[in-house]
Protein backbone atom coordinates (compact mmCIF):
# COMPACT_ATOMS: atom_id res chain seq x y z
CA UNK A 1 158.99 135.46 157.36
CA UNK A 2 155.28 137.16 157.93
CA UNK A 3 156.16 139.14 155.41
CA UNK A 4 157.10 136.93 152.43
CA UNK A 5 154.15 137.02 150.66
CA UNK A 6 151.07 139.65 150.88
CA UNK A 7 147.83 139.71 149.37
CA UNK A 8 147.92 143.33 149.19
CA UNK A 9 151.34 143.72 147.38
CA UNK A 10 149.69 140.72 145.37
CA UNK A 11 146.80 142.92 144.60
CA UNK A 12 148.81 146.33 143.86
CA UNK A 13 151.87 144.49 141.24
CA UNK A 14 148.28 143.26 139.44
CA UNK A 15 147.59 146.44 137.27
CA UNK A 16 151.29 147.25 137.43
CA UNK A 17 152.15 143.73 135.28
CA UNK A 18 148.84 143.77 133.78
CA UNK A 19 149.14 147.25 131.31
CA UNK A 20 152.60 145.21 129.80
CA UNK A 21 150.81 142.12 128.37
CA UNK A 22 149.96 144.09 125.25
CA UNK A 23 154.14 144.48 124.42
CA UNK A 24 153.60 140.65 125.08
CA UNK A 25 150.81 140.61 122.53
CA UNK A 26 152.16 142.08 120.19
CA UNK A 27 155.37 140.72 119.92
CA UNK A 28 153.26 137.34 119.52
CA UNK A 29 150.90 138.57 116.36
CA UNK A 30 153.39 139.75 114.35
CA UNK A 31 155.86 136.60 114.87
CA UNK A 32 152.86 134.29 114.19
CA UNK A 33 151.44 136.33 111.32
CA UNK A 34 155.33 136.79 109.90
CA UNK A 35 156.05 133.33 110.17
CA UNK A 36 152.94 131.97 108.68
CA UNK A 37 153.82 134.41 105.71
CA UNK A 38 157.61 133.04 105.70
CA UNK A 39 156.44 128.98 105.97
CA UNK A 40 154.54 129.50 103.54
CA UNK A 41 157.13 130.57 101.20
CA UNK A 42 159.55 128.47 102.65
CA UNK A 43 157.74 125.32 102.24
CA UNK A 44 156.88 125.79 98.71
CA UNK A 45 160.40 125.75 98.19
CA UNK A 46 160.86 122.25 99.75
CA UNK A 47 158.44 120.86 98.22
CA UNK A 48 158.99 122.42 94.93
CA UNK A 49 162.89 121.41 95.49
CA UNK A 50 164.01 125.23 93.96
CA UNK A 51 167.62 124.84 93.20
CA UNK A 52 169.88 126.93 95.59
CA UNK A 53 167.11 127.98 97.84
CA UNK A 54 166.04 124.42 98.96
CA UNK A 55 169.70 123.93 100.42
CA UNK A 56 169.58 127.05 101.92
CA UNK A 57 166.09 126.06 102.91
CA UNK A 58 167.25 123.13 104.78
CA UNK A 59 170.38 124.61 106.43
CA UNK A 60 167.97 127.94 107.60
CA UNK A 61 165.57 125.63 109.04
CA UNK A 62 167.96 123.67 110.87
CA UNK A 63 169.53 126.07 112.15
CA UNK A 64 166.33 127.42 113.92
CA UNK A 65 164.90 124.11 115.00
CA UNK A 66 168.49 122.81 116.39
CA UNK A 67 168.99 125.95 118.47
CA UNK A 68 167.33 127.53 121.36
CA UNK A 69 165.36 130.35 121.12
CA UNK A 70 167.34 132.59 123.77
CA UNK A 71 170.56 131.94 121.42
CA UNK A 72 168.68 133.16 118.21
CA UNK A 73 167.63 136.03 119.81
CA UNK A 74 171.30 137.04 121.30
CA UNK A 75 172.81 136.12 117.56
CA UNK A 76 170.36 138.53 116.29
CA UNK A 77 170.83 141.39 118.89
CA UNK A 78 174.53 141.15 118.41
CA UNK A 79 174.98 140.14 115.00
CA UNK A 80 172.64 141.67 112.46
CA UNK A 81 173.53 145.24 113.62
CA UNK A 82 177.42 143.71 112.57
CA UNK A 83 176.11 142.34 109.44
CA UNK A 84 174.49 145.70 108.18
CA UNK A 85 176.86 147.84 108.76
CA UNK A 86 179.95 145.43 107.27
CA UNK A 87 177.32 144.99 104.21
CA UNK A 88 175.31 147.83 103.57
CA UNK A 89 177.17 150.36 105.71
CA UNK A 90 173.33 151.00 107.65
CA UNK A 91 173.88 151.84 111.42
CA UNK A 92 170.93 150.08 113.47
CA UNK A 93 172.49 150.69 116.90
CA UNK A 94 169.36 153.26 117.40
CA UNK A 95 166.61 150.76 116.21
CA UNK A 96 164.28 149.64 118.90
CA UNK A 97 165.62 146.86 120.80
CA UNK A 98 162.08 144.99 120.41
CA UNK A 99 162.86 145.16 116.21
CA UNK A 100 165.40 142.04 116.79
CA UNK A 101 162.57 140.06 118.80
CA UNK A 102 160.22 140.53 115.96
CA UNK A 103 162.80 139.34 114.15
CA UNK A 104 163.96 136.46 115.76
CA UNK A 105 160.30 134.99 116.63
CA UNK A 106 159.32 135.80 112.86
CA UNK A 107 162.47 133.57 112.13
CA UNK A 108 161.69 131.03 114.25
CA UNK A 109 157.99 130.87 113.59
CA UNK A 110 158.85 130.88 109.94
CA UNK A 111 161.49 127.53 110.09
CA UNK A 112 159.04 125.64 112.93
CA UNK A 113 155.44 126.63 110.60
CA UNK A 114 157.39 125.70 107.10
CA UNK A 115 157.03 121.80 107.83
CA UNK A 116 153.99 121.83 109.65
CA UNK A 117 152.96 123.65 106.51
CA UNK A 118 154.62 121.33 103.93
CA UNK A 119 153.16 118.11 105.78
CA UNK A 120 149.76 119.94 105.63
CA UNK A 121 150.13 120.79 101.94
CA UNK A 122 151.76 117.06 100.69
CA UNK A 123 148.62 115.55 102.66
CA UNK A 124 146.14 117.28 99.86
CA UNK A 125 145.30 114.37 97.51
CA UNK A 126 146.64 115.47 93.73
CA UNK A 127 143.44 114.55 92.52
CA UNK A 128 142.10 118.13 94.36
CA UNK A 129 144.91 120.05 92.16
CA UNK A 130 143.84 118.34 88.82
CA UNK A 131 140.20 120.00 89.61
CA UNK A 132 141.45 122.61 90.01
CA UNK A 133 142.80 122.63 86.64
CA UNK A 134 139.93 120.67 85.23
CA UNK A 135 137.53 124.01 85.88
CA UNK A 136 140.24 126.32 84.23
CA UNK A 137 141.98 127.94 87.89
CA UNK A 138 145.79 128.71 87.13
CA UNK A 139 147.99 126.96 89.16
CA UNK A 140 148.56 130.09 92.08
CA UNK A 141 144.68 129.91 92.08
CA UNK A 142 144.28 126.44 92.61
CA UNK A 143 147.02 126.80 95.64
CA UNK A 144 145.23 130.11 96.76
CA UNK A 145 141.42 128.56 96.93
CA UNK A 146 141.55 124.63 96.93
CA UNK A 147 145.15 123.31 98.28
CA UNK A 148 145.38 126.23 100.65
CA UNK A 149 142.52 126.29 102.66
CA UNK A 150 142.30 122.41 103.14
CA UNK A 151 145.92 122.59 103.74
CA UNK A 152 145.11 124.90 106.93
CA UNK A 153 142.71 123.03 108.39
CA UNK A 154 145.03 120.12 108.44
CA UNK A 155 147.65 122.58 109.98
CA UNK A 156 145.42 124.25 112.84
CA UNK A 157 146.40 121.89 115.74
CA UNK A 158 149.62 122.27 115.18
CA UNK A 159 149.44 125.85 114.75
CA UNK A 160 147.87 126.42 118.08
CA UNK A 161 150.09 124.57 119.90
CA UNK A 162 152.67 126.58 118.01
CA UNK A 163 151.31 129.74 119.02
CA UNK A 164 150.81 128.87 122.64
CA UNK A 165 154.69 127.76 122.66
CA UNK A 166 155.66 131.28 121.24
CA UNK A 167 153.46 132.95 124.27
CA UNK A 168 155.68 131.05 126.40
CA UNK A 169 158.65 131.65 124.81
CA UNK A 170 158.07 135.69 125.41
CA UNK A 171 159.43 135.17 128.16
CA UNK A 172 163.00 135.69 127.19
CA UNK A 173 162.92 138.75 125.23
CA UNK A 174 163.74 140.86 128.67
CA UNK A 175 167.26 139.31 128.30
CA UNK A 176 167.64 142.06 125.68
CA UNK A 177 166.35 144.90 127.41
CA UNK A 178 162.96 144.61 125.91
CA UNK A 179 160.39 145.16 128.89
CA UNK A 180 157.25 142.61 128.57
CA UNK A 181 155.07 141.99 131.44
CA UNK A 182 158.10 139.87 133.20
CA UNK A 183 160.55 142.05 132.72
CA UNK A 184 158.25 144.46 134.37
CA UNK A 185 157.82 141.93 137.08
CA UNK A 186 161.95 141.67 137.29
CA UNK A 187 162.13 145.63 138.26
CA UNK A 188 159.35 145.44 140.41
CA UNK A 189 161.29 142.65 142.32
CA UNK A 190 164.43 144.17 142.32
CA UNK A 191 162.96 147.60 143.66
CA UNK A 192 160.56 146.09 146.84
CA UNK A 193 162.86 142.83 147.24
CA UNK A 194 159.46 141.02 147.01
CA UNK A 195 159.09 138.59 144.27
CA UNK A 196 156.90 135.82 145.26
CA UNK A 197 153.91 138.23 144.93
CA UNK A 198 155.21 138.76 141.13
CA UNK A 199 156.12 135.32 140.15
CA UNK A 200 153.14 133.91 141.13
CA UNK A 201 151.10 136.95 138.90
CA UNK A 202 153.22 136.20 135.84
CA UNK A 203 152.20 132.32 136.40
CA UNK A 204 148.77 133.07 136.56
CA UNK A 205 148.90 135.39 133.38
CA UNK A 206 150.38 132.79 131.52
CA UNK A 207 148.48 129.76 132.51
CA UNK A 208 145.08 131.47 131.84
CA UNK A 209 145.92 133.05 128.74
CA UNK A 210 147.49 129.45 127.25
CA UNK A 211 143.84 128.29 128.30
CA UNK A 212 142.08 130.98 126.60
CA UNK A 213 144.32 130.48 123.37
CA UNK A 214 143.79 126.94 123.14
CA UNK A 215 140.12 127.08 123.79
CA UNK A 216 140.23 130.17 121.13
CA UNK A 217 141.81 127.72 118.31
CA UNK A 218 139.51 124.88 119.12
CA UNK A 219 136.45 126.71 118.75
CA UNK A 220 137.86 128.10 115.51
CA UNK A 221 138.64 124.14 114.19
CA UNK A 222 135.48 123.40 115.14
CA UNK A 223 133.73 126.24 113.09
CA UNK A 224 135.90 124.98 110.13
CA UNK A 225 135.50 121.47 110.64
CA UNK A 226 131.18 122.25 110.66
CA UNK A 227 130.83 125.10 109.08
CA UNK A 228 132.83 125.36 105.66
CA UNK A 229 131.68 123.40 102.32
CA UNK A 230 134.86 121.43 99.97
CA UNK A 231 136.81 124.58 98.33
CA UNK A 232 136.84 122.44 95.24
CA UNK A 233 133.42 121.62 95.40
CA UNK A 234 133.15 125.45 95.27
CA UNK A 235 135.40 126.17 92.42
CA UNK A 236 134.11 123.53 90.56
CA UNK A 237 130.10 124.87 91.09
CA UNK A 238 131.28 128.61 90.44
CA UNK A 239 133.12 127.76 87.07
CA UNK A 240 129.75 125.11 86.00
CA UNK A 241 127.20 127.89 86.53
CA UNK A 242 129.62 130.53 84.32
């Protein structure tokens, strides 16, 4: 029992766990920046009711909201490799076993950000699209510099919290073989039969950077909230003056 948990195995598993976070870090800023890309699209569609897409819209997102993560991730491990080579005859038995995380979190991120997104957008007042028009911006314009940008403030809570739930959620990708910073701390374990030491590293790790991330995206509201003038107000002073 004295030696259950040391300090010094505490301090030598620290570098050992700490050179992994950036698989960890990366895995989260392409998800995020892959699913803002994909909600983006994919709310447009909803609220623009495309025929055909919508309804496959709706089933996709579904799908992603009313399963857990773990499962999308195995589905995708196991099944696009099937679905490639049945469809395009494309072997991807040698791609990178982190390739079906990205996927799977860009998935997910995609169906969770796609009605924070829509909300965000529907909450615009029309009035801020018919200025748009009114100073002679096409209609991808007045989306790109008026609906857009208010439409992101609105979103930025929820896309924090989003982002810090994705963090968390990296914590199942070394049930495929990919090795993050706690699938580093699972071989440690297994090797020294010590895992307190490791566990309680990992929990540190991800309570402090959760912290950091939410203080990050409150700062970054709070420079928007301040710091930023009306983009219609903008638009409408830019197209005045020419």
């Amino acid at each position: 029992m004295a030696d259950f948990f040391s300090w010094q195995r505490l301090a030598d598993n620290f570098p050992k766990l700490l050179v992994y976070l950036p698989v960890t870090f990366g895995i989260v800023g392409i998800a995020a920046a892959a699913g803002i890309v994909l909600g983006i699209l994919i709310a447009i569609v909803c609220i623009r009711r495309v025929p055909v897409l919508n309804q496959i819209c709706t089933v996709f997102i579904s799908f992603m909201r009313g399963t857990p993560m773990l499962v999308q991730m195995l589905v995708a491990y196991y099944g696009i490799p099937l679905l490639l080579e049945l469809l395009f005859n494309v072997d991807s038995r040698r791609w990178p076993k982190i390739a079906f995380v990205y996927i799977t979190f860009a998935l997910n991120q995609g169906a969770f950000l796609s009605e924070l997104l829509r909300s965000s957008i529907l909450a615009i007042s029309p009035g801020q699209t018919e200025a748009g028009f009114s100073v002679g911006l096409t209609s991808f314009q007045t989306f790109r510099r008026i609906v857009m940008p208010q439409a992101a403030r609105i979103a930025l809570p929820g896309l924090s919290l989003d982002v810090v739930g994705l963090f968390q959620e990296t914590s199942l990708v070394y049930m495929v073989g990919v090795i993050d910073v706690l699938g580093r701390a699972q071989t440690i374990a297994a090797q020294t039969g010590h895992v307190l030491e490791c566990y309680i590293l990992i929990a540190v790790f991800f309570v402090v950077i959760s912290l950091l991330l939410r203080s990050a995206f409150s700062k970054f509201e709070e420079k928007l909230t301040y710091g930023s003038r009306e983009p219609a107000t903008e638009d409408a002073d830019e197209h005045s003056a020419a």
